[in-house]
Protein backbone atom coordinates (compact mmCIF):
# COMPACT_ATOMS: atom_id res chain seq x y z
CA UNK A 1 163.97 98.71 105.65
CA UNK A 2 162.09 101.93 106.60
CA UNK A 3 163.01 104.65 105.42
CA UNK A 4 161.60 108.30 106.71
CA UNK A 5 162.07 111.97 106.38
CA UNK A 6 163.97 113.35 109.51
CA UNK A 7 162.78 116.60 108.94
CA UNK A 8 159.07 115.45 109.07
CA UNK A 9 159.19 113.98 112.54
CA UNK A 10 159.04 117.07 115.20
CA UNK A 11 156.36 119.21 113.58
CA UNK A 12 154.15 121.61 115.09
CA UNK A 13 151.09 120.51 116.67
CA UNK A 14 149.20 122.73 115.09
CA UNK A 15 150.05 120.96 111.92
CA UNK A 16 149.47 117.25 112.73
CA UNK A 17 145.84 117.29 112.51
CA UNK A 18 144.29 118.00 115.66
CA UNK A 19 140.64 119.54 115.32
CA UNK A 20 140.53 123.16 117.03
CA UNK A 21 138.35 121.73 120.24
CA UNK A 22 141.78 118.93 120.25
CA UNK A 23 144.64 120.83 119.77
CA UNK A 24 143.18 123.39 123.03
CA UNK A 25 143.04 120.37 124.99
CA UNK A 26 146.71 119.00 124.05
CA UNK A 27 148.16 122.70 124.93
CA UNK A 28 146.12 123.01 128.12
CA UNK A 29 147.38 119.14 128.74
CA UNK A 30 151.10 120.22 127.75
CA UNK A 31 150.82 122.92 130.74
CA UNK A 32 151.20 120.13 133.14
CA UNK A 33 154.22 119.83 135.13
CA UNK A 34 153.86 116.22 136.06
CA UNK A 35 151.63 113.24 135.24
CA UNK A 36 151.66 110.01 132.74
CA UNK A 37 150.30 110.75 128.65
CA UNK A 38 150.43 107.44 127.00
CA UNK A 39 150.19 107.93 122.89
CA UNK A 40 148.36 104.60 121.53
CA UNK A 41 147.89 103.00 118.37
CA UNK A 42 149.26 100.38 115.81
CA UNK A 43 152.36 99.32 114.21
CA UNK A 44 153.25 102.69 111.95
CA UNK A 45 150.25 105.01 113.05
CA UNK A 46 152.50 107.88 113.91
CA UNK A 47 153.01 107.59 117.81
CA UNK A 48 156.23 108.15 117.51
CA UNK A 49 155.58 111.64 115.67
CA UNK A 50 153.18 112.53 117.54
CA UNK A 51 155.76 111.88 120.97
CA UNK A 52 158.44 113.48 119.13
CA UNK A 53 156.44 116.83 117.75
CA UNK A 54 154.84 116.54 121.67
CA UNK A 55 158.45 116.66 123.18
CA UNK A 56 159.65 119.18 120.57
CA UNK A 57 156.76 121.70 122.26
CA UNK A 58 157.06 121.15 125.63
CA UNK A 59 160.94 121.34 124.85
CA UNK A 60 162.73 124.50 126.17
CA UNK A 61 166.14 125.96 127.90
CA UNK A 62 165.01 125.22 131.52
CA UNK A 63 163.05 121.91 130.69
CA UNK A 64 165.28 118.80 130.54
CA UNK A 65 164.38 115.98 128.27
CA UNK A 66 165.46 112.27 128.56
CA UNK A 67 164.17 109.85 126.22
CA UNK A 68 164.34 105.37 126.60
CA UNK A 69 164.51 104.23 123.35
CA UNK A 70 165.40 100.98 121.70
CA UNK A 71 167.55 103.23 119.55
CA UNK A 72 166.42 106.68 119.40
CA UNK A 73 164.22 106.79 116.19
CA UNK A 74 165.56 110.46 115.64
CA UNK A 75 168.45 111.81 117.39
CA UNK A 76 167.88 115.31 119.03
CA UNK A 77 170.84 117.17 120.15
CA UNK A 78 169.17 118.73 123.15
CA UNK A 79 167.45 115.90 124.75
CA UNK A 80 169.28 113.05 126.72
CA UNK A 81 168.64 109.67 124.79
CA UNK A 82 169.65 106.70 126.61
CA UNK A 83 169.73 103.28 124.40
CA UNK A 84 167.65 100.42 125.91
CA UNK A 85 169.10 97.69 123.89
CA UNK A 86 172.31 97.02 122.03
CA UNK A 87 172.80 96.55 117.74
CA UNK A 88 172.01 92.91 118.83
CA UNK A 89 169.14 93.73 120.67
CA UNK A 90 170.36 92.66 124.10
CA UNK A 91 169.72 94.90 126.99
CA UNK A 92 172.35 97.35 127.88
CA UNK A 93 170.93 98.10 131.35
CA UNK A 94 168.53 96.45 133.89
CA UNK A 95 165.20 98.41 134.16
CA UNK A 96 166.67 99.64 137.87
CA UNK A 97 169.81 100.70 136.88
CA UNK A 98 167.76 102.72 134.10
CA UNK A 99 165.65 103.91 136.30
CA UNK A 100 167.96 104.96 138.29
CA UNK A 101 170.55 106.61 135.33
CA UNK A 102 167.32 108.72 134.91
CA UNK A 103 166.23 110.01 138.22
CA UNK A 104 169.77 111.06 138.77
CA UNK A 105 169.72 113.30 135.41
CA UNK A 106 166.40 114.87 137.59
CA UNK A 107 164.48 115.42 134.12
CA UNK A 108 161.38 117.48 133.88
CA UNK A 109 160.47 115.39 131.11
CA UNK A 110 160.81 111.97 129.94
CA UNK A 111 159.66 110.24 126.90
CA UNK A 112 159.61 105.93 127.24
CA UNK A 113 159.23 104.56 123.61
CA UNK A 114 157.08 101.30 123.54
CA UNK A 115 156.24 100.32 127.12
CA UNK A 116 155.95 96.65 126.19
CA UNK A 117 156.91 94.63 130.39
CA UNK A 118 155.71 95.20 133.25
CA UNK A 119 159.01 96.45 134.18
CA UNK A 120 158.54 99.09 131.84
CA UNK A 121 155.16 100.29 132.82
CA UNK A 122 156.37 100.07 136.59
CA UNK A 123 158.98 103.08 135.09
CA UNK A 124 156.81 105.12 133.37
CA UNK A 125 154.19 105.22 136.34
CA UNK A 126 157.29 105.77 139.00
CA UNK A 127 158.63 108.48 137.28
CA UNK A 128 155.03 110.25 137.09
CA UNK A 129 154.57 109.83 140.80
CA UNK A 130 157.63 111.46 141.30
CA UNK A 131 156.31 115.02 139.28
CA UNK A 132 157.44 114.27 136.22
CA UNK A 133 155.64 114.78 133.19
CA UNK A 134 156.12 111.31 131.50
CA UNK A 135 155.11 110.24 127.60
CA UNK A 136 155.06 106.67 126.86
CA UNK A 137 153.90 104.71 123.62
CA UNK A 138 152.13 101.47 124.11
CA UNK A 139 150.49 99.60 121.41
CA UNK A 140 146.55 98.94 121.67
CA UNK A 141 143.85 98.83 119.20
CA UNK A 142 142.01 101.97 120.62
CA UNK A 143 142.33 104.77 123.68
CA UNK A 144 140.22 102.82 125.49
CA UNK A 145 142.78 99.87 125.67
CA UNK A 146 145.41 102.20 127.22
CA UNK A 147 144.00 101.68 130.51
CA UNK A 148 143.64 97.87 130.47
CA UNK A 149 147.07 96.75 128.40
CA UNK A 150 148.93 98.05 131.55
CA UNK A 151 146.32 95.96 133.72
CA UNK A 152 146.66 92.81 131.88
CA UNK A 153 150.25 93.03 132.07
CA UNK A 154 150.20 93.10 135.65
CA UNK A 155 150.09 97.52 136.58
CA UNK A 156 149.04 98.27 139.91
CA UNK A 157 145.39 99.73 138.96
CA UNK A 158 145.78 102.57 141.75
CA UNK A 159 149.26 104.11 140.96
CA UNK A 160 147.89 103.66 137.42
CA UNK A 161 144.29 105.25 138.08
CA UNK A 162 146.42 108.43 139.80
CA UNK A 163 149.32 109.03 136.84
CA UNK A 164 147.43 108.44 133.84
CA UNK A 165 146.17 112.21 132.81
CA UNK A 166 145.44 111.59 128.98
CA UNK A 167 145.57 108.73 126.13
CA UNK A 168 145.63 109.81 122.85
CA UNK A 169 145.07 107.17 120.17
CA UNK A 170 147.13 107.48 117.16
CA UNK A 171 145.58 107.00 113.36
CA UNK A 172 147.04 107.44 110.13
CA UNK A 173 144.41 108.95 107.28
CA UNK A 174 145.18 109.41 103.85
CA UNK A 175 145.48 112.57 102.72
CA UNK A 176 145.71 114.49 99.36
CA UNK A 177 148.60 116.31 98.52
CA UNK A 178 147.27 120.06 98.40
CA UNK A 179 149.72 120.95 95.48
CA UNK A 180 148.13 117.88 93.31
CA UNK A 181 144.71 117.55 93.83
CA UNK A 182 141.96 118.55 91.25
CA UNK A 183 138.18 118.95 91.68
CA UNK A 184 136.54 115.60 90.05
CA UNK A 185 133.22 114.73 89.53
């Protein structure tokens, strides 16, 4: 069971931790029209925050938003959210015919949660050759690994090498609560 706070998931970026030099490049990198951001790190690091509070900024009336999800992990009434899988955990569409559900929608913005096939990598990196800004989650021990989890999994390095604008790796620190803390020796 996990249990989390829905109203903790889309914060601003300017409260997630970002270091002044950072959170310049993110907004400069959020000006983008088109191009592939993959958000790495572990099981329960807070990729899925960080895509979520990501989304929530580049968000807006004349931007459309689809996200691939297993189930959406928070449902947002102004984005698109197609399902990948069913309650028993069977796909609901081939990777083409989901490919193709989204291109028709035309999106500005798509978000694929946990790019873990070759089929799914093959999406992301289509849909950011077509000018679309695309976010995808992939797990890897550091940003480093971004770049060669696709490869191992079979990625075309090229199409790869000319989508991929940014990695940001994902890490959880502990952190006091402001209201509790107390000076200590």
């Amino acid at each position: 069971l996990k249990i989390t706070r829905r109203d903790g998931i889309m914060r601003p970026i300017e409260l997630l931790g970002f270091e002044s030099e950072q959170l310049s490049a993110v907004r400069d990198l959020l000006r983008n029209e088109s191009g592939l951001l993959l958000i790495t790190g572990k099981h329960d690091s807070g990729m899925t925050t960080l895509a979520y509070s990501l989304l929530a900024a580049l968000e807006n009336a004349s931007r459309m938003v689809v996200t691939i999800e297993d189930r959406p992990a928070y449902p947002v009434s102004s984005f698109n959210q197609i399902v990948k899988t069913d309650s028993a955990g069977q796909s609901r569409l081939s990777w083409e015919e989901t490919l193709r559900a989204v291109e028709r929608q035309e999106p500005h913005i798509v978000y694929l949660a946990g790019a873990h096939s070759l089929d799914e990598s093959r999406i992301f990196l289509r849909l950011a050759a077509t000018g679309r800004f695309v976010l995808s989650t992939l797990y890897a021990d550091d940003a480093t690994s971004a770049y060669w989890v696709p490869l191992q999994m079979g990625v075309d390095p090229h199409a790869l090498a000319s989508a991929l604008t940014c990695v940001i790796h994902c890490r959880l620190l502990r952190r006091l609560c402001d209201a509790c803390k107390r000076p200590a020796p």
